[in-house]
C-alpha atoms as a PDB file:
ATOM      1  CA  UNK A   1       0.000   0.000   0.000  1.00  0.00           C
ATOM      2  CA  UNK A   2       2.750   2.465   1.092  1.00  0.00           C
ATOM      3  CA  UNK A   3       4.363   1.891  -2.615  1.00  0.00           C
ATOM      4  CA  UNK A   4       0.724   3.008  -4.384  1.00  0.00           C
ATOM      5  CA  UNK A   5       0.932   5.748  -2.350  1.00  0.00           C
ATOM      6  CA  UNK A   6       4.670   6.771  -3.078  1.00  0.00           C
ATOM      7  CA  UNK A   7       4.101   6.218  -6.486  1.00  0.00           C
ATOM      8  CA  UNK A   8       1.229   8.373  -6.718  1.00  0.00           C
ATOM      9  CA  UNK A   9       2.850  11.097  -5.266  1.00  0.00           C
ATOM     10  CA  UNK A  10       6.008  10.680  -7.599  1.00  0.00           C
ATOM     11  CA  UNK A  11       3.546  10.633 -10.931  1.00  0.00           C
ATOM     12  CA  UNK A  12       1.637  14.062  -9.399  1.00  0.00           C
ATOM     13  CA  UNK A  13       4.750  15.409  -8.311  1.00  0.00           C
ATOM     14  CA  UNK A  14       6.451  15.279 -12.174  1.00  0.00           C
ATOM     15  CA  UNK A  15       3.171  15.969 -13.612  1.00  0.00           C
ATOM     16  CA  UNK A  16       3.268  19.267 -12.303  1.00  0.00           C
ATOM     17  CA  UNK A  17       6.905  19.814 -13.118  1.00  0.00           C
ATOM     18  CA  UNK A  18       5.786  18.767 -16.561  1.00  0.00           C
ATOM     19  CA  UNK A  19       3.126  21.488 -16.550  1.00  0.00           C
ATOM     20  CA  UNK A  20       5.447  24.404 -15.430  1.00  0.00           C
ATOM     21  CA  UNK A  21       8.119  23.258 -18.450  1.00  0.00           C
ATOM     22  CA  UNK A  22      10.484  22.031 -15.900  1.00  0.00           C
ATOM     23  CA  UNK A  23      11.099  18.600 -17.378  1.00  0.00           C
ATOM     24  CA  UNK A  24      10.394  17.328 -21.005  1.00  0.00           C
ATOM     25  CA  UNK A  25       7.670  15.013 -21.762  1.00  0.00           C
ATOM     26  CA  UNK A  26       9.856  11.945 -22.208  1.00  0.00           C
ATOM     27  CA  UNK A  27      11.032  12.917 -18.693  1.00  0.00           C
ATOM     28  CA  UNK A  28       7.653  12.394 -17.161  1.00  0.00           C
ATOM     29  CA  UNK A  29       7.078   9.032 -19.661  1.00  0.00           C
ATOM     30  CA  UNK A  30      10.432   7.819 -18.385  1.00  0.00           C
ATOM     31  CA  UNK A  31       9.330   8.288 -14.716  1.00  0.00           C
ATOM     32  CA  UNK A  32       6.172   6.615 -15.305  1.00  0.00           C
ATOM     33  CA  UNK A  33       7.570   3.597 -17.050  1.00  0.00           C
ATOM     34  CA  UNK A  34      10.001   3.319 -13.997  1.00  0.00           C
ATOM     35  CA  UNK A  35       6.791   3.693 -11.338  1.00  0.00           C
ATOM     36  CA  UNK A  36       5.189   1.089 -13.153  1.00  0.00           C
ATOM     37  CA  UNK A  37       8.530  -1.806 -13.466  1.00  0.00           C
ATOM     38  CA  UNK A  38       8.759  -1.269  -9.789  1.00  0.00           C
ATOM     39  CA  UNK A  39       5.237  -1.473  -9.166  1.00  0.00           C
ATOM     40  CA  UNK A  40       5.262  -4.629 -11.418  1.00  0.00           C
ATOM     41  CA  UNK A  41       8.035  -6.425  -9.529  1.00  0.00           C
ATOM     42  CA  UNK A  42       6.787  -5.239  -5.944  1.00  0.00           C
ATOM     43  CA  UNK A  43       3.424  -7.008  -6.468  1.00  0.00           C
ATOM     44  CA  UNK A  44       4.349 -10.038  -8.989  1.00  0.00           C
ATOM     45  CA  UNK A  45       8.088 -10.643  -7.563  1.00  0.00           C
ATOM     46  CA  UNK A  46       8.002 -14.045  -8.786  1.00  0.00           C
ATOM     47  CA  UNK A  47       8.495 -12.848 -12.384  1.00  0.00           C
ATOM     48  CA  UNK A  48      11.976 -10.860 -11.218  1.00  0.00           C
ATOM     49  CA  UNK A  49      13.018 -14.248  -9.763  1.00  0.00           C
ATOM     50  CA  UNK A  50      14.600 -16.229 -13.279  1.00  0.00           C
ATOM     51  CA  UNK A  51      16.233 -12.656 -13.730  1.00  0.00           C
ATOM     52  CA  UNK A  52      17.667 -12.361 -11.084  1.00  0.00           C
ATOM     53  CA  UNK A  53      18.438 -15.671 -10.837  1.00  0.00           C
ATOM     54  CA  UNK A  54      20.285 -15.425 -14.534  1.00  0.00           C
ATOM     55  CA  UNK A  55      22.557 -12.155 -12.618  1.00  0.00           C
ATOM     56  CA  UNK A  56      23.445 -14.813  -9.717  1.00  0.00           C
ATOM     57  CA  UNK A  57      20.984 -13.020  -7.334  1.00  0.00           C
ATOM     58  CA  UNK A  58      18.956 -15.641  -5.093  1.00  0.00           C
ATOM     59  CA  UNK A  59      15.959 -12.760  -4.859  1.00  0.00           C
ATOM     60  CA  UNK A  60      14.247 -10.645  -7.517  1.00  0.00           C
ATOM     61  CA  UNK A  61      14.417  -7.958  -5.034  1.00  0.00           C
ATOM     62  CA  UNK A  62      18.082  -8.556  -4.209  1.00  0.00           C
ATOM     63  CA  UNK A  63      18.635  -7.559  -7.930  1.00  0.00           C
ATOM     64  CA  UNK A  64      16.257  -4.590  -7.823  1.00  0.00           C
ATOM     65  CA  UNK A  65      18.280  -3.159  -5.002  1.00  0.00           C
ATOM     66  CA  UNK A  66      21.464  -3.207  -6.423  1.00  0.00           C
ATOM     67  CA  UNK A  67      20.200  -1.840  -9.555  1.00  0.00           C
ATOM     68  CA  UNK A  68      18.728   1.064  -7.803  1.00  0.00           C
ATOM     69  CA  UNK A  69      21.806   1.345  -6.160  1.00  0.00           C
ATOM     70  CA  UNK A  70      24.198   1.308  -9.001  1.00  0.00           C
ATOM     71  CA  UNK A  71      21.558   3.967 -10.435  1.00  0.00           C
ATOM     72  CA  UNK A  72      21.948   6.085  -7.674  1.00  0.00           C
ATOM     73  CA  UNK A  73      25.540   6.008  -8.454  1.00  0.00           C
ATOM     74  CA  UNK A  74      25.443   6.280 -11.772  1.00  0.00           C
ATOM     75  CA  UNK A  75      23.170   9.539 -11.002  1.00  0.00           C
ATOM     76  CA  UNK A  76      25.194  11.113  -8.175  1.00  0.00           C
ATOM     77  CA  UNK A  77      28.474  10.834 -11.000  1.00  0.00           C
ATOM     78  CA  UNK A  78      26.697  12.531 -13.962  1.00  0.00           C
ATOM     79  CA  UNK A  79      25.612  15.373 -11.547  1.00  0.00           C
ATOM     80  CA  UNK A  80      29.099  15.756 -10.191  1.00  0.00           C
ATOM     81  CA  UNK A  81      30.091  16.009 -13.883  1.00  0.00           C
ATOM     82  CA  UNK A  82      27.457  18.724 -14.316  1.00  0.00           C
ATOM     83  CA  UNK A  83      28.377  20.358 -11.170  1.00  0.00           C
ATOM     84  CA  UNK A  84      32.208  20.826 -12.157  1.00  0.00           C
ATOM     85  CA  UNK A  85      31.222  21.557 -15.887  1.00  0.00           C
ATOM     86  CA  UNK A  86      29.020  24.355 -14.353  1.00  0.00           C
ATOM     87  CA  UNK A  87      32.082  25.362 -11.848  1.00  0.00           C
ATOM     88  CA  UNK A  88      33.823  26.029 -14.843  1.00  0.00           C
ATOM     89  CA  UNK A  89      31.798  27.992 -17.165  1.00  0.00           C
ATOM     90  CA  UNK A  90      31.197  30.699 -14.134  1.00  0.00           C
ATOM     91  CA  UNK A  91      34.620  30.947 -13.544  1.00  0.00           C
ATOM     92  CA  UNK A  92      35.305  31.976 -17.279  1.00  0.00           C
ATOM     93  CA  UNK A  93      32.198  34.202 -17.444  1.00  0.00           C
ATOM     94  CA  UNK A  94      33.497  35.877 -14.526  1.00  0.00           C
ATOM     95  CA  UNK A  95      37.084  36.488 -15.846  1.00  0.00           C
ATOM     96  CA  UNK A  96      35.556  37.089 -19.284  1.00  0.00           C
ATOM     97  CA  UNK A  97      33.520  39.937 -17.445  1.00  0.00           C
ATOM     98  CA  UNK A  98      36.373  40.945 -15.498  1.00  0.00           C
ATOM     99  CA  UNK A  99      38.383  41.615 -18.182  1.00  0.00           C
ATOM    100  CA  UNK A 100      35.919  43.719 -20.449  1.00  0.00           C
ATOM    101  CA  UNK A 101      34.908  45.971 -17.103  1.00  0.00           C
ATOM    102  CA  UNK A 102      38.292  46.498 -16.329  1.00  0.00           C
ATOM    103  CA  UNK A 103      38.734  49.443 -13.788  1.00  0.00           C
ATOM    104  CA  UNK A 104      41.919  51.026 -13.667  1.00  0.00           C
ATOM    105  CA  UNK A 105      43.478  52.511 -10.200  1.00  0.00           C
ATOM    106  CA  UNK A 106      43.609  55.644 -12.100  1.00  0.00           C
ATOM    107  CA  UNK A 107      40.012  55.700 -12.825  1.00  0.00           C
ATOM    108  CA  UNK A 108      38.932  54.877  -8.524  1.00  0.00           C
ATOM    109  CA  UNK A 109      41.682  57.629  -7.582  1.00  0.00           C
ATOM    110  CA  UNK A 110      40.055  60.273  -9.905  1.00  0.00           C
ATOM    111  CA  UNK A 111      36.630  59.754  -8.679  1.00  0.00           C
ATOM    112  CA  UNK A 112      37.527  60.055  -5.154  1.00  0.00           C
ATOM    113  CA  UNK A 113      38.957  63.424  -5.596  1.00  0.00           C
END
């Protein structure tokens, strides 16, 4: 019951970032798709079982874990990449800006006097 609920609240809560142009449509299809796998495997685990069994996992759930994990990983390195990449283009932007508003010592001393 608690994963209807959660996934409920995931679908609303990217429908309304789809509303407000936040994400693109295949964002919110993608999200759906993955509501509905795990919703698939949470109620009818027996069908994860011969899959995870071919991966060497004893439990269909064992597998979903680690896949969620490795995910998660995958997820935390792309937005590490972003986060440097981003890093990066403010630091040029800034010298970039820097250099074209260049303010001379000569320039401060005159307006002082």
């Amino acid at each position: 019951m608690l994963l209807i609920i959660a996934t409920i609240i995931v679908i609303i809560f990217f429908y309304r970032r789809l509303r407000v142009k936040k994400i693109t449509p295949a964002t919110f299809v993608l999200w759906i798709l993955v509501c509905i796998v795990v919703n698939f495997f949470a109620f009818a685990p027996r069908f994860s079982d011969p899959l995870a069994g071919f991966f060497g996992f004893g439990r269909g759930l064992d597998l979903l874990l680690v896949l969620g994990y490795a995910l998660l990983v995958y997820a935390i390195f792309r937005l590490y990449i972003k986060i440097d990449e981003l890093n990066r283009n403010t630091t040029e932007l800034v010298r970039e800006l820097a250099i074209r508003n260049e303010i001379k010592l000569e320039d401060i001393d005159n307006e002082e006097e």
